[in-house]
Structure formats: structure tokens, C-alpha cells
PDB file of N, CA and C in Angstrom:
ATOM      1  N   UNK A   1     -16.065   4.512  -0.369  1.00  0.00           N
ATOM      2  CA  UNK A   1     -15.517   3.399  -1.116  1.00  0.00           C
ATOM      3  C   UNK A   1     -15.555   2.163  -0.232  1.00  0.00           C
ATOM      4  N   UNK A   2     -15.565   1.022  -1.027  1.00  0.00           N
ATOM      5  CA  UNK A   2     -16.016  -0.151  -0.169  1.00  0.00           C
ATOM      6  C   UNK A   2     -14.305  -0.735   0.142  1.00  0.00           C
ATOM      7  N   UNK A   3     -13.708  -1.069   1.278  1.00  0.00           N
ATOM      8  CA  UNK A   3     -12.650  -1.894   1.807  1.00  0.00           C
ATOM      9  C   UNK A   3     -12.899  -3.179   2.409  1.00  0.00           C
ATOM     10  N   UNK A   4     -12.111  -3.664   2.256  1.00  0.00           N
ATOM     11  CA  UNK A   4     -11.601  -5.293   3.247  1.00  0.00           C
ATOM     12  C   UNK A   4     -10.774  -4.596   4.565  1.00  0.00           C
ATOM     13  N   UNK A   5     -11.685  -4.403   5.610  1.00  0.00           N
ATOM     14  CA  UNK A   5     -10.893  -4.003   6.951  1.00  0.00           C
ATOM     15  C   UNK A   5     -10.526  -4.979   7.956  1.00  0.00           C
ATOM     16  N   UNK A   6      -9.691  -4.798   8.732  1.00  0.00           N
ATOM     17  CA  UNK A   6      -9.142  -5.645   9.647  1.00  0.00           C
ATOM     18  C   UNK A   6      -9.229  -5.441  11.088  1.00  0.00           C
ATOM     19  N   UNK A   7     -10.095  -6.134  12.115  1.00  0.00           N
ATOM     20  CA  UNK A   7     -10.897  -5.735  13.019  1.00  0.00           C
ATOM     21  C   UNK A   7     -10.030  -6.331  13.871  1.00  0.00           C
ATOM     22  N   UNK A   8      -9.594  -7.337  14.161  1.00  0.00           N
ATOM     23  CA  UNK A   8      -9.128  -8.276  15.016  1.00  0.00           C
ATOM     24  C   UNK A   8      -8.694  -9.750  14.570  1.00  0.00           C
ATOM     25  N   UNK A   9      -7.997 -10.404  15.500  1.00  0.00           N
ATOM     26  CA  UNK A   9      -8.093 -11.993  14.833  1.00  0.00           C
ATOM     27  C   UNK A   9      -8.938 -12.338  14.091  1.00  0.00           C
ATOM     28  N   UNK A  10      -9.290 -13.275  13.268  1.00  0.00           N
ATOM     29  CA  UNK A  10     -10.274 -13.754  12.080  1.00  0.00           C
ATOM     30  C   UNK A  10     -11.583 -12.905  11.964  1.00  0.00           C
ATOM     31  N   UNK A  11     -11.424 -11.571  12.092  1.00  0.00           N
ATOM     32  CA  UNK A  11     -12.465 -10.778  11.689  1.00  0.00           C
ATOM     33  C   UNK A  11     -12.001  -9.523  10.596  1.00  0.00           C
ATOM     34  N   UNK A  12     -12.253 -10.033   9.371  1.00  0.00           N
ATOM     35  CA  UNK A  12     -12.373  -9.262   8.335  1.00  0.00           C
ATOM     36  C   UNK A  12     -13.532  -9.053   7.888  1.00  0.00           C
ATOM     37  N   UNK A  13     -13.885  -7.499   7.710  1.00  0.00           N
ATOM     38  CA  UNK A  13     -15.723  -6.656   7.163  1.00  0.00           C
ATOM     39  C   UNK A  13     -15.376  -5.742   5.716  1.00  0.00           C
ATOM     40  N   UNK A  14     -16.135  -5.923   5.509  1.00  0.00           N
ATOM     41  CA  UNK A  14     -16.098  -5.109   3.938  1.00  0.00           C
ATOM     42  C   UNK A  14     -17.323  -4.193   4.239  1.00  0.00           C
ATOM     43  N   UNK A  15     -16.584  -2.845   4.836  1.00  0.00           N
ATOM     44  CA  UNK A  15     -17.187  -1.830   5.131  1.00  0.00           C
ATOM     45  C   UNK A  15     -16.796  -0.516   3.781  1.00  0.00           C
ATOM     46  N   UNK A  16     -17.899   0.056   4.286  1.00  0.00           N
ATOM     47  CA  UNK A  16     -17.745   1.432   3.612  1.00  0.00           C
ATOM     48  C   UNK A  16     -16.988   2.759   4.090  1.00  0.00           C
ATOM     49  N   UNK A  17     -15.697   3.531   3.522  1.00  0.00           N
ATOM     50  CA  UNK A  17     -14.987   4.313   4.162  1.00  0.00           C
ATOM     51  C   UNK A  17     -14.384   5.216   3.510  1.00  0.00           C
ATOM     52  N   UNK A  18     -14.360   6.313   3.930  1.00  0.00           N
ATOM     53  CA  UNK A  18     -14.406   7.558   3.074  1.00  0.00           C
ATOM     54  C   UNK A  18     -13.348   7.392   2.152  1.00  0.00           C
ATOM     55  N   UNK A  19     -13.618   7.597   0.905  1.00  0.00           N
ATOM     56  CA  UNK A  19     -12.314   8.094  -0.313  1.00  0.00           C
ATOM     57  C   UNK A  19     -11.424   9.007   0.057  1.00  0.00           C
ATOM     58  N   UNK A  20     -10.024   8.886   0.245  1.00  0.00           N
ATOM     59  CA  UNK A  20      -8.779   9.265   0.668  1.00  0.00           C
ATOM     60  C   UNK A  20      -8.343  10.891  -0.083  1.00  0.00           C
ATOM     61  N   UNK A  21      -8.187  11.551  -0.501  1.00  0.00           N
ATOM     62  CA  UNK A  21      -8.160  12.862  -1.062  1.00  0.00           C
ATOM     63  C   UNK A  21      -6.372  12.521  -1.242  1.00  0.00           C
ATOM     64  N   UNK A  22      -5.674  12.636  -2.163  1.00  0.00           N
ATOM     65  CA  UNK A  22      -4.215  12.530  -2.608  1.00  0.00           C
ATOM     66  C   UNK A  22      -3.404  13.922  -2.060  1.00  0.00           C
ATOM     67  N   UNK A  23      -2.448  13.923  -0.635  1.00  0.00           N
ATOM     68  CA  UNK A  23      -1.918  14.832  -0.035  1.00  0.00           C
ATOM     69  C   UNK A  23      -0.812  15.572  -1.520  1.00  0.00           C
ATOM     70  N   UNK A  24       0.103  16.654  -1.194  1.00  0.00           N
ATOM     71  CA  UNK A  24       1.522  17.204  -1.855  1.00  0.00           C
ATOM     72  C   UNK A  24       1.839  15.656  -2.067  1.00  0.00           C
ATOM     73  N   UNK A  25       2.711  15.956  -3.549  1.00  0.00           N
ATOM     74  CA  UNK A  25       3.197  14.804  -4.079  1.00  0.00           C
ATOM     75  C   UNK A  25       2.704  12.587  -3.965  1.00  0.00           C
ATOM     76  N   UNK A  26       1.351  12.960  -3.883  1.00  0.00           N
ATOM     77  CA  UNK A  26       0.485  11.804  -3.772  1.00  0.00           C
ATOM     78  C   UNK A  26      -0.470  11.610  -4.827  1.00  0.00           C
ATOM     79  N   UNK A  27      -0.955  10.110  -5.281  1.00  0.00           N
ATOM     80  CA  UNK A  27      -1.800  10.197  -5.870  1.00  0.00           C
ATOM     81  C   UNK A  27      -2.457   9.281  -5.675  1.00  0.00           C
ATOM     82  N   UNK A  28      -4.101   8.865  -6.166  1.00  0.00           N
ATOM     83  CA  UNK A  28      -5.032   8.055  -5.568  1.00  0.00           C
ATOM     84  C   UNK A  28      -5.531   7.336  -6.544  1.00  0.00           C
ATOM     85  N   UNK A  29      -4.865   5.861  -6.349  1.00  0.00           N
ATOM     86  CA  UNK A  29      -5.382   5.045  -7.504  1.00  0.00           C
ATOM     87  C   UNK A  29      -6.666   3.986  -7.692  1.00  0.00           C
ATOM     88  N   UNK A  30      -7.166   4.044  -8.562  1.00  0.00           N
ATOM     89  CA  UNK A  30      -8.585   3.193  -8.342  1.00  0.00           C
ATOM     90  C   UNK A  30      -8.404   1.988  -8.613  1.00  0.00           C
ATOM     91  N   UNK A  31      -8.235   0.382  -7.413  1.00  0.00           N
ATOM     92  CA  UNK A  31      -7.427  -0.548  -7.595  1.00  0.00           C
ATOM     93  C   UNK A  31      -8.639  -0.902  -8.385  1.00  0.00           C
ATOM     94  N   UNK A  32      -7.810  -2.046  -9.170  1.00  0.00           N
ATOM     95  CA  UNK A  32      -8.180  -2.972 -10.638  1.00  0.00           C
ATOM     96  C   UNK A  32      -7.935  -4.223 -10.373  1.00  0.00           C
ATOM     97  N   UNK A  33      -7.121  -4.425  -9.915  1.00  0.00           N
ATOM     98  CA  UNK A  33      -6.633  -5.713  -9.684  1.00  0.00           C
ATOM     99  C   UNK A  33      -5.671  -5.842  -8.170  1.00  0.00           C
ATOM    100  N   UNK A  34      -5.967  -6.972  -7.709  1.00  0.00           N
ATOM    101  CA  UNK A  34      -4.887  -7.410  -6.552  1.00  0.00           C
ATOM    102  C   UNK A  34      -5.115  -8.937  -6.384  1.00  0.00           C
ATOM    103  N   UNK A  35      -3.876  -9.193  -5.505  1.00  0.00           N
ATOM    104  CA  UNK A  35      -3.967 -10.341  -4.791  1.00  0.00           C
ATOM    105  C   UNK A  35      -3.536 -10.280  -3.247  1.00  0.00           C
ATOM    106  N   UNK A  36      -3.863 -11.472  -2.825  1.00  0.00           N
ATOM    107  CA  UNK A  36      -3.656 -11.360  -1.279  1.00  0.00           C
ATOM    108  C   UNK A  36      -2.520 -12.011  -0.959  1.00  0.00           C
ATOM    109  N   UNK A  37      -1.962 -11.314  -0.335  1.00  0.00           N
ATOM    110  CA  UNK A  37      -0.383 -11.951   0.132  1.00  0.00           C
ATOM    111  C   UNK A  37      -0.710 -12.543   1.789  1.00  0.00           C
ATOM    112  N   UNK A  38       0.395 -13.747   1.921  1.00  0.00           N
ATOM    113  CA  UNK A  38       0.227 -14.644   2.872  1.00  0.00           C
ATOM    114  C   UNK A  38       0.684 -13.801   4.230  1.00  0.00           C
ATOM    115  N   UNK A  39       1.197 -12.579   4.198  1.00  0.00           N
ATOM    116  CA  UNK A  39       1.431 -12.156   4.980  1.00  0.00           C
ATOM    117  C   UNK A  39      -0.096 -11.175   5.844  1.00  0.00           C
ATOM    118  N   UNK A  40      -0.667 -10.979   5.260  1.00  0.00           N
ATOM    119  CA  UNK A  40      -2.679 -10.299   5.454  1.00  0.00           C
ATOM    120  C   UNK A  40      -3.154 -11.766   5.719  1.00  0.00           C
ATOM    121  N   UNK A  41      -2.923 -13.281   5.123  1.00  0.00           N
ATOM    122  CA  UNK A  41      -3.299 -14.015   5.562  1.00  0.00           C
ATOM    123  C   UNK A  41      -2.664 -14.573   7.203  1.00  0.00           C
ATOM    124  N   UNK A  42      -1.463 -14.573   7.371  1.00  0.00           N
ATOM    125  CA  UNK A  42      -1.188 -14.532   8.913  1.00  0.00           C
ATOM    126  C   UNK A  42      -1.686 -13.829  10.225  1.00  0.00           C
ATOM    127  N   UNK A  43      -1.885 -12.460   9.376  1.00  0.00           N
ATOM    128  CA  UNK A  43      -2.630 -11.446  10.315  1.00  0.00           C
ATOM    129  C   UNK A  43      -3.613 -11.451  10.011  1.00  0.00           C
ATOM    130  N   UNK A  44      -4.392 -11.858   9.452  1.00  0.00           N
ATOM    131  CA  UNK A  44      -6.104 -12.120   9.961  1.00  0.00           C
ATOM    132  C   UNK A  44      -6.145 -13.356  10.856  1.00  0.00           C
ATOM    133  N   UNK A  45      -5.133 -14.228  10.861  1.00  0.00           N
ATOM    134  CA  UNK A  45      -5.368 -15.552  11.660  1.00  0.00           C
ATOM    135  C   UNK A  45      -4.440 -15.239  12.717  1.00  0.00           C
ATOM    136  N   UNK A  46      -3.960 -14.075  13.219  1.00  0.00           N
ATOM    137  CA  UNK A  46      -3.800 -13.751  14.623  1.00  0.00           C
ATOM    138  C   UNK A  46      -2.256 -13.514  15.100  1.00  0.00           C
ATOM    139  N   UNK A  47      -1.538 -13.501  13.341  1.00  0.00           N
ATOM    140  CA  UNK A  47      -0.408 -13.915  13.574  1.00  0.00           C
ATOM    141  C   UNK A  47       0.147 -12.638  13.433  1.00  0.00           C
ATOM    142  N   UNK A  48       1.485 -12.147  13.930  1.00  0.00           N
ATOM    143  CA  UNK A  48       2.309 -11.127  13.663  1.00  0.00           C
ATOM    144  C   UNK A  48       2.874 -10.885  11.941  1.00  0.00           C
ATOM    145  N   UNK A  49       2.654  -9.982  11.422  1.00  0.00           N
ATOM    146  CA  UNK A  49       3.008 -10.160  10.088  1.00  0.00           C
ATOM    147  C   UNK A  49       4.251  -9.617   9.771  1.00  0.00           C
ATOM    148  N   UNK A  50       4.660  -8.647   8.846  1.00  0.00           N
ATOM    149  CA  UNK A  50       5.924  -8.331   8.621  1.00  0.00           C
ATOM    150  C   UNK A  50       6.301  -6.502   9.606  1.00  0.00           C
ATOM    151  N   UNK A  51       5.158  -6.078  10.214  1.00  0.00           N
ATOM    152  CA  UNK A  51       5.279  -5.054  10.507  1.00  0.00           C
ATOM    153  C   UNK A  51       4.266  -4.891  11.781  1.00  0.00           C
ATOM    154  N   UNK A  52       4.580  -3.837  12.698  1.00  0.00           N
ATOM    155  CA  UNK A  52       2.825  -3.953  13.296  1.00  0.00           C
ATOM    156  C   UNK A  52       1.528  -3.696  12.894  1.00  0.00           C
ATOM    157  N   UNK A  53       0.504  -3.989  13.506  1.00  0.00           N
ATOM    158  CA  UNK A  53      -0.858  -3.696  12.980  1.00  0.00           C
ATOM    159  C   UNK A  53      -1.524  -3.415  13.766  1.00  0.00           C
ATOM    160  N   UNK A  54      -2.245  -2.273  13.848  1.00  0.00           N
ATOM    161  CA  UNK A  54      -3.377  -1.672  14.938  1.00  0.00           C
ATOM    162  C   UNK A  54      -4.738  -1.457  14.449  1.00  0.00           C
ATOM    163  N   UNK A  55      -5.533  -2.334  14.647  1.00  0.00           N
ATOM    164  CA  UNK A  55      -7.045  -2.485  13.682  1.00  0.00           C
ATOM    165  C   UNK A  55      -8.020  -1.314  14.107  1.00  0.00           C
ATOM    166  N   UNK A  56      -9.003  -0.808  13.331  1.00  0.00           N
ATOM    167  CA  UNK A  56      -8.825  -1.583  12.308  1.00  0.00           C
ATOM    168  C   UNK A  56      -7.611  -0.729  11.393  1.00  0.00           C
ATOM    169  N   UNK A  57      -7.597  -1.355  10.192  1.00  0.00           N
ATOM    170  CA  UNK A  57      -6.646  -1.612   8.985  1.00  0.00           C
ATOM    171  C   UNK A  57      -7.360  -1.785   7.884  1.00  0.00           C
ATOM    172  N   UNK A  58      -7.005  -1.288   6.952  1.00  0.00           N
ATOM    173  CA  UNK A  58      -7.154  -2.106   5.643  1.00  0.00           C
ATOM    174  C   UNK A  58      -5.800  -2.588   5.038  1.00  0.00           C
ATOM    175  N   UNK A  59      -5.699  -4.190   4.949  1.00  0.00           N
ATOM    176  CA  UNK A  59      -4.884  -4.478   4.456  1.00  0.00           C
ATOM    177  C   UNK A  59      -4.955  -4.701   3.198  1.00  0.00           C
ATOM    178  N   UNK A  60      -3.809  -5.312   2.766  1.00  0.00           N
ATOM    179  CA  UNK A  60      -3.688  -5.436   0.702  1.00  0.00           C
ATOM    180  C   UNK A  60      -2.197  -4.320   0.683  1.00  0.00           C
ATOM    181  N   UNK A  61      -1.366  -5.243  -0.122  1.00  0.00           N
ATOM    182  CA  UNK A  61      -0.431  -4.490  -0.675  1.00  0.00           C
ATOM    183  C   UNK A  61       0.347  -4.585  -2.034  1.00  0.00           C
ATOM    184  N   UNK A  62      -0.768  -5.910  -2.463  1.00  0.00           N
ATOM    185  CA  UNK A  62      -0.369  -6.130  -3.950  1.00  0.00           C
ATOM    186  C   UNK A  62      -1.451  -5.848  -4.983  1.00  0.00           C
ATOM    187  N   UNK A  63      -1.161  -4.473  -5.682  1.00  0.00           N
ATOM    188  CA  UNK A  63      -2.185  -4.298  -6.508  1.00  0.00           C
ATOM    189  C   UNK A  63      -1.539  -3.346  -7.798  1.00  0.00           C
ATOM    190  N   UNK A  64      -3.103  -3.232  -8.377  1.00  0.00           N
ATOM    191  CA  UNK A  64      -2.588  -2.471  -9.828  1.00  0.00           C
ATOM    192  C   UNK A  64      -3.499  -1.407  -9.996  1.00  0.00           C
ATOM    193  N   UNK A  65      -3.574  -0.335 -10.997  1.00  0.00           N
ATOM    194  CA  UNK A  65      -4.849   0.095 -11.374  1.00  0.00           C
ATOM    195  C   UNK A  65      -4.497   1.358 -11.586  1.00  0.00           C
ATOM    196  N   UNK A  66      -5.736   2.410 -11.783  1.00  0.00           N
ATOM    197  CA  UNK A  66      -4.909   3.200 -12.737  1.00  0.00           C
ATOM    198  C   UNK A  66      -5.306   4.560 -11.987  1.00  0.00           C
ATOM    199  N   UNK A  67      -4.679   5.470 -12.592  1.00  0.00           N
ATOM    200  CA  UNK A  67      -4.871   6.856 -11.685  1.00  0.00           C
ATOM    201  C   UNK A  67      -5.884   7.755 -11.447  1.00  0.00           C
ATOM    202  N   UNK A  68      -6.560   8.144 -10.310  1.00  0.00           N
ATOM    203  CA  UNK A  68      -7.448   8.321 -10.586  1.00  0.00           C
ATOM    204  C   UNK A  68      -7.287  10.060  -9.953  1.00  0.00           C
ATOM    205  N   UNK A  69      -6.930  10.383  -9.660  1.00  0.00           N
ATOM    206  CA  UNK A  69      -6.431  11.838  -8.438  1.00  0.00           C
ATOM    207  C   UNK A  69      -5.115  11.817  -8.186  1.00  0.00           C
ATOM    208  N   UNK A  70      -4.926  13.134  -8.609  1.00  0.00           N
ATOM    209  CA  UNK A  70      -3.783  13.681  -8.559  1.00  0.00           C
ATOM    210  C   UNK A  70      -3.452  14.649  -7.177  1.00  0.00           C
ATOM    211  N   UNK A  71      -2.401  14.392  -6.507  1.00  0.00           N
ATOM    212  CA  UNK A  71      -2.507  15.846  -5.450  1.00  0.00           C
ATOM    213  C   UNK A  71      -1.557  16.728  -5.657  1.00  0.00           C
ATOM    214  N   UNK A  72      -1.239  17.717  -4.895  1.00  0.00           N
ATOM    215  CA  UNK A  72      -0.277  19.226  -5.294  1.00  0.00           C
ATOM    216  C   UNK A  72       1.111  18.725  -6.018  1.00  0.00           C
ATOM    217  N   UNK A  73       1.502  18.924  -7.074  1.00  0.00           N
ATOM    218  CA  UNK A  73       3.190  18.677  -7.240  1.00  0.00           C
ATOM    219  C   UNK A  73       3.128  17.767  -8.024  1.00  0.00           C
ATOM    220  N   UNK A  74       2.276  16.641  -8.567  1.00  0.00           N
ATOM    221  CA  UNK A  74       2.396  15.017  -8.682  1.00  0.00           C
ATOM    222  C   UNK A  74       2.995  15.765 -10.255  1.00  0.00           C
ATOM    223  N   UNK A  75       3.974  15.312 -10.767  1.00  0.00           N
ATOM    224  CA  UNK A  75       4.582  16.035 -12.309  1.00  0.00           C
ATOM    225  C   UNK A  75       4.612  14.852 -12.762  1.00  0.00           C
ATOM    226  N   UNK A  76       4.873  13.527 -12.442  1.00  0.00           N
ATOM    227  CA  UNK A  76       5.672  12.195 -13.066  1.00  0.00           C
ATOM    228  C   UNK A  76       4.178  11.663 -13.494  1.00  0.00           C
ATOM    229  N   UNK A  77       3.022  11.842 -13.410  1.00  0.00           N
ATOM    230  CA  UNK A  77       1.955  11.104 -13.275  1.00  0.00           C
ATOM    231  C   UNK A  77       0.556  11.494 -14.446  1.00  0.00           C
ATOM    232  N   UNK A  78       0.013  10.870 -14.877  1.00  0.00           N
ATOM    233  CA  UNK A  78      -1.324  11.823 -15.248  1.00  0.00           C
ATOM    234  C   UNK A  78      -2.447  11.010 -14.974  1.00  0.00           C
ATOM    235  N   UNK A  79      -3.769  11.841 -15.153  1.00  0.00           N
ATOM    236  CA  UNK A  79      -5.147  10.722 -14.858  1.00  0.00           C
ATOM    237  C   UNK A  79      -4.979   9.576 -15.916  1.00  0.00           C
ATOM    238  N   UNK A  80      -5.222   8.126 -14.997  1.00  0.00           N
ATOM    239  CA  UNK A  80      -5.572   7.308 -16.148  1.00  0.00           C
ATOM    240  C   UNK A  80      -4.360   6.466 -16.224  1.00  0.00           C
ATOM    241  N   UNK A  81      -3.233   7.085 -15.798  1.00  0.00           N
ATOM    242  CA  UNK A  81      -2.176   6.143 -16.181  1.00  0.00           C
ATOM    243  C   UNK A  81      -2.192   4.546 -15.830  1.00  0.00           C
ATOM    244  N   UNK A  82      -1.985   3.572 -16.148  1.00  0.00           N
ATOM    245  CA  UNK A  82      -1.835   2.523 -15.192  1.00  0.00           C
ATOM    246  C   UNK A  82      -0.485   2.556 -14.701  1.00  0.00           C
ATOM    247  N   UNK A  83      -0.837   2.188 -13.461  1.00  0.00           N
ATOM    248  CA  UNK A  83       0.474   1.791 -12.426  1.00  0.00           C
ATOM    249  C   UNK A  83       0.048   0.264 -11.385  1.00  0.00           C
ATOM    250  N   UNK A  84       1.380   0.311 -11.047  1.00  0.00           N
ATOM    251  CA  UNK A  84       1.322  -1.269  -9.752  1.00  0.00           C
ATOM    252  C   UNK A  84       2.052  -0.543  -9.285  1.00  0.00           C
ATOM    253  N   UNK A  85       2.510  -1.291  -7.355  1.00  0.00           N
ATOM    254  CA  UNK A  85       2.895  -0.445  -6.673  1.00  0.00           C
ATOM    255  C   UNK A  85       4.023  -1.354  -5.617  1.00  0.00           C
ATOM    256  N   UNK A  86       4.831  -0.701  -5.485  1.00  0.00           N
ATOM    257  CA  UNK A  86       5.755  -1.586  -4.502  1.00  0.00           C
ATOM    258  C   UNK A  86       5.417  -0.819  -3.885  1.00  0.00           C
ATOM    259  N   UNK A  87       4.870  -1.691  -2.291  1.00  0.00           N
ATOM    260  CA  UNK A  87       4.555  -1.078  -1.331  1.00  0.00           C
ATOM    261  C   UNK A  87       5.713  -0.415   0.060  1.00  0.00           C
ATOM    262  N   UNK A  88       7.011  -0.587  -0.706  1.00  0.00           N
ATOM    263  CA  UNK A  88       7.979  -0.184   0.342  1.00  0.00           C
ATOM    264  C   UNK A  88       8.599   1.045   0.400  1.00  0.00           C
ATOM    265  N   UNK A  89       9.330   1.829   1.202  1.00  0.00           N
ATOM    266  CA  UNK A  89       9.683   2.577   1.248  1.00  0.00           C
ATOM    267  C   UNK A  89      11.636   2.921   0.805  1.00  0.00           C
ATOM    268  N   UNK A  90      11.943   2.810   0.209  1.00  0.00           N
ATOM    269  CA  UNK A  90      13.332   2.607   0.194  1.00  0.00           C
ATOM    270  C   UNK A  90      14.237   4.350   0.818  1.00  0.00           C
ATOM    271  N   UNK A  91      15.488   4.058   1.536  1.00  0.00           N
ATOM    272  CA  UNK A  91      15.816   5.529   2.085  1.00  0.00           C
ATOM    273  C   UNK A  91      16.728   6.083   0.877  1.00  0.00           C
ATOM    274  N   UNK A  92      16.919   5.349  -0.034  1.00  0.00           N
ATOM    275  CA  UNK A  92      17.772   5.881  -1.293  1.00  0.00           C
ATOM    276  C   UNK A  92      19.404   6.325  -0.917  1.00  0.00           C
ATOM    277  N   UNK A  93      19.366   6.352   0.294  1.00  0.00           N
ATOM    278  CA  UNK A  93      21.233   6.723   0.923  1.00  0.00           C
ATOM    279  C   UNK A  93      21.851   5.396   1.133  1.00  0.00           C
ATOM    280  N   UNK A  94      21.528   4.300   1.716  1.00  0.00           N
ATOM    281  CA  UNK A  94      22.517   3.534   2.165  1.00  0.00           C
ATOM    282  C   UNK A  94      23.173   3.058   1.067  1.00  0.00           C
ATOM    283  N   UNK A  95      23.997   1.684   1.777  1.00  0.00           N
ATOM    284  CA  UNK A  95      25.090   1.547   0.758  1.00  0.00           C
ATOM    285  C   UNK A  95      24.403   0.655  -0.361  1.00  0.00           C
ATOM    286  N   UNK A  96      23.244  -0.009   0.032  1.00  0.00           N
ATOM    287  CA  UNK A  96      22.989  -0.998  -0.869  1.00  0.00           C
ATOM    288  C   UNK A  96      21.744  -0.069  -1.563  1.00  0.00           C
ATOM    289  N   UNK A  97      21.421   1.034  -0.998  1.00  0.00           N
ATOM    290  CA  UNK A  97      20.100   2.150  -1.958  1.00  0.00           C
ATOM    291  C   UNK A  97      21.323   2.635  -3.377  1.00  0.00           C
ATOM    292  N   UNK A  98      22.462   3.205  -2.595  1.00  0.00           N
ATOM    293  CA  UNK A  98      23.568   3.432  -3.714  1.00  0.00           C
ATOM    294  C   UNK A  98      24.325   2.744  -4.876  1.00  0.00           C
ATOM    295  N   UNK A  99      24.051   0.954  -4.477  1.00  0.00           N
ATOM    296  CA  UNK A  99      24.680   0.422  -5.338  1.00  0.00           C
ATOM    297  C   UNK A  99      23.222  -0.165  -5.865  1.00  0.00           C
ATOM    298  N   UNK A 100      21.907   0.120  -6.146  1.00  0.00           N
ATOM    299  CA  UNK A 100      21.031  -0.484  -7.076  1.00  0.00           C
ATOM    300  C   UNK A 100      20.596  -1.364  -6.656  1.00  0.00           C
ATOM    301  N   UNK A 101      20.270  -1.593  -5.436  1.00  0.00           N
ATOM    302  CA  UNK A 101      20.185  -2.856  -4.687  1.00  0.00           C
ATOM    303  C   UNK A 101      19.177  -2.936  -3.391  1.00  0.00           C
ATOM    304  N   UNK A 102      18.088  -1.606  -3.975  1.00  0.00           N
ATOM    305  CA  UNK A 102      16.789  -0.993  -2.895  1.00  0.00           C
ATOM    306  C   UNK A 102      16.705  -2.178  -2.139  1.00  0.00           C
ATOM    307  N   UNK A 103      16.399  -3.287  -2.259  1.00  0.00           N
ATOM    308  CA  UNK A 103      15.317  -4.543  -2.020  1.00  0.00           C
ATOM    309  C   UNK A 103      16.618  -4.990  -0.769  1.00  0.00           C
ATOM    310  N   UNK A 104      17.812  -4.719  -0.595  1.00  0.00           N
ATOM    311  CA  UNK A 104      18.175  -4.772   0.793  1.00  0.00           C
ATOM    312  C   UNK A 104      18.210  -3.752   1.628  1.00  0.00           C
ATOM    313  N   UNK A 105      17.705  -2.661   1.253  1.00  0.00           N
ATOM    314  CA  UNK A 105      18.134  -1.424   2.020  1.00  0.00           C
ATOM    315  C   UNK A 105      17.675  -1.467   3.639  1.00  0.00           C
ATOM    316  N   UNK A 106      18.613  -0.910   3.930  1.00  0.00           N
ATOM    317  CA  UNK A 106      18.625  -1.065   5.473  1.00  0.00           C
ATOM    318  C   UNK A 106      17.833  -0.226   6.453  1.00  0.00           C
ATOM    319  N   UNK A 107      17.283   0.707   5.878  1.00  0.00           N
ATOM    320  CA  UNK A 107      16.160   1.461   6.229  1.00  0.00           C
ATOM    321  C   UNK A 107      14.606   1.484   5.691  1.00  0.00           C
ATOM    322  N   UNK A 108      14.671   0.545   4.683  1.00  0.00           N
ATOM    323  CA  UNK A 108      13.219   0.018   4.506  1.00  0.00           C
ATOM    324  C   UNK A 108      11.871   0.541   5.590  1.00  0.00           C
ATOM    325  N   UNK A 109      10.926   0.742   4.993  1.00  0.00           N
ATOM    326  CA  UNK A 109       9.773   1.013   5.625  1.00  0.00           C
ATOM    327  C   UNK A 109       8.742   0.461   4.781  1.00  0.00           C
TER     328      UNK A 109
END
């Protein structure tokens, strides 16, 4: 599959790289749509972004598209579905995962 990889300061390649196989409870979506967030634009221009980065990378974390592979367990899902994706991790325990309020959670990933 073809990516936008991230090599170093202002070096982004649109190389070819193997299709990902969907691990237990994963699935592999065939993007449709995205946009580029200013934060992939900082880190291609050399800047620290919201997390670390060890190139290469493929960055992009705003996208859509629909399902294409399913892996062991996936029950909530079927081929084809469309989905978009918040790319974060929420820990679902703290106090603000408990009161409905993921987007401060204090263990974010």
C-alpha cells in the first residue's frame, strides 16, 4: 500500500509498505478520506509535535473510510462499515473517563 512517510525534517516520500494484517480485537480500514493536521505539519518542519516521533513514520491521524479486515474477536464491526477515528487512547478509569469527560483524561495516549 502506498503511504506519506516521515524520514526526517522536511522530508516526506510516498513509498510503498506492506498492508498491516488486523491483530485480536483490531481492524484495518481502507482510508477514504483525510486531512492533515498542523500538528504532521510542525513535524515535518522539524518541530516537536504533540508526542514523540522516531522516523520513519507514517503520519495522519484524521481520517475516515470504511472497513476493510477484520481481526480475531472484532464483534462491534463488519466489512464495509464506514467509520472515522479518534486517534486517542482514553484509560476509561479516571475521574474525568468516569464522569463523560474522555477528552480530559489524564492518562491519554
Amino acid at each position: 500500500m502506498r503511504a506519506a512517510r516521515f524520514h526526517g525534517e522536511g522530508e516526506l516520500i510516498v513509498e510503498d509498505i506492506p498492508r498491516p494484517e488486523p491483530g485480536p480485537g483490531e481492524v484495518r480500514i481502507r482510508v477514504r478520506y483525510c486531512g492533515v493536521c498542523g500538528t504532521d505539519v510542525h513535524i515535518v518542519g522539524g518541530e516537536k509535535g504533540s508526542a514523540e516521533v522516531h522516523p520513519p513514520v507514517t503520519l495522519g491521524h484524521e481520517f475516515s473510510g470504511r472497513v476493510e479486515a477484520l481481526g480475531p474477536g472484532v464483534e462491534n464491526f463488519r466489512l464495509g462499515d464506514r467509520v472515522s477515528v479518534d486517534p486517542n487512547r482514553y484509560c476509561g478509569k479516571c475521574y474525568f473517563c468516569a464522569r463523560g469527560m474522555k477528552h480530559l483524561c489524564r492518562n491519554m495516549q
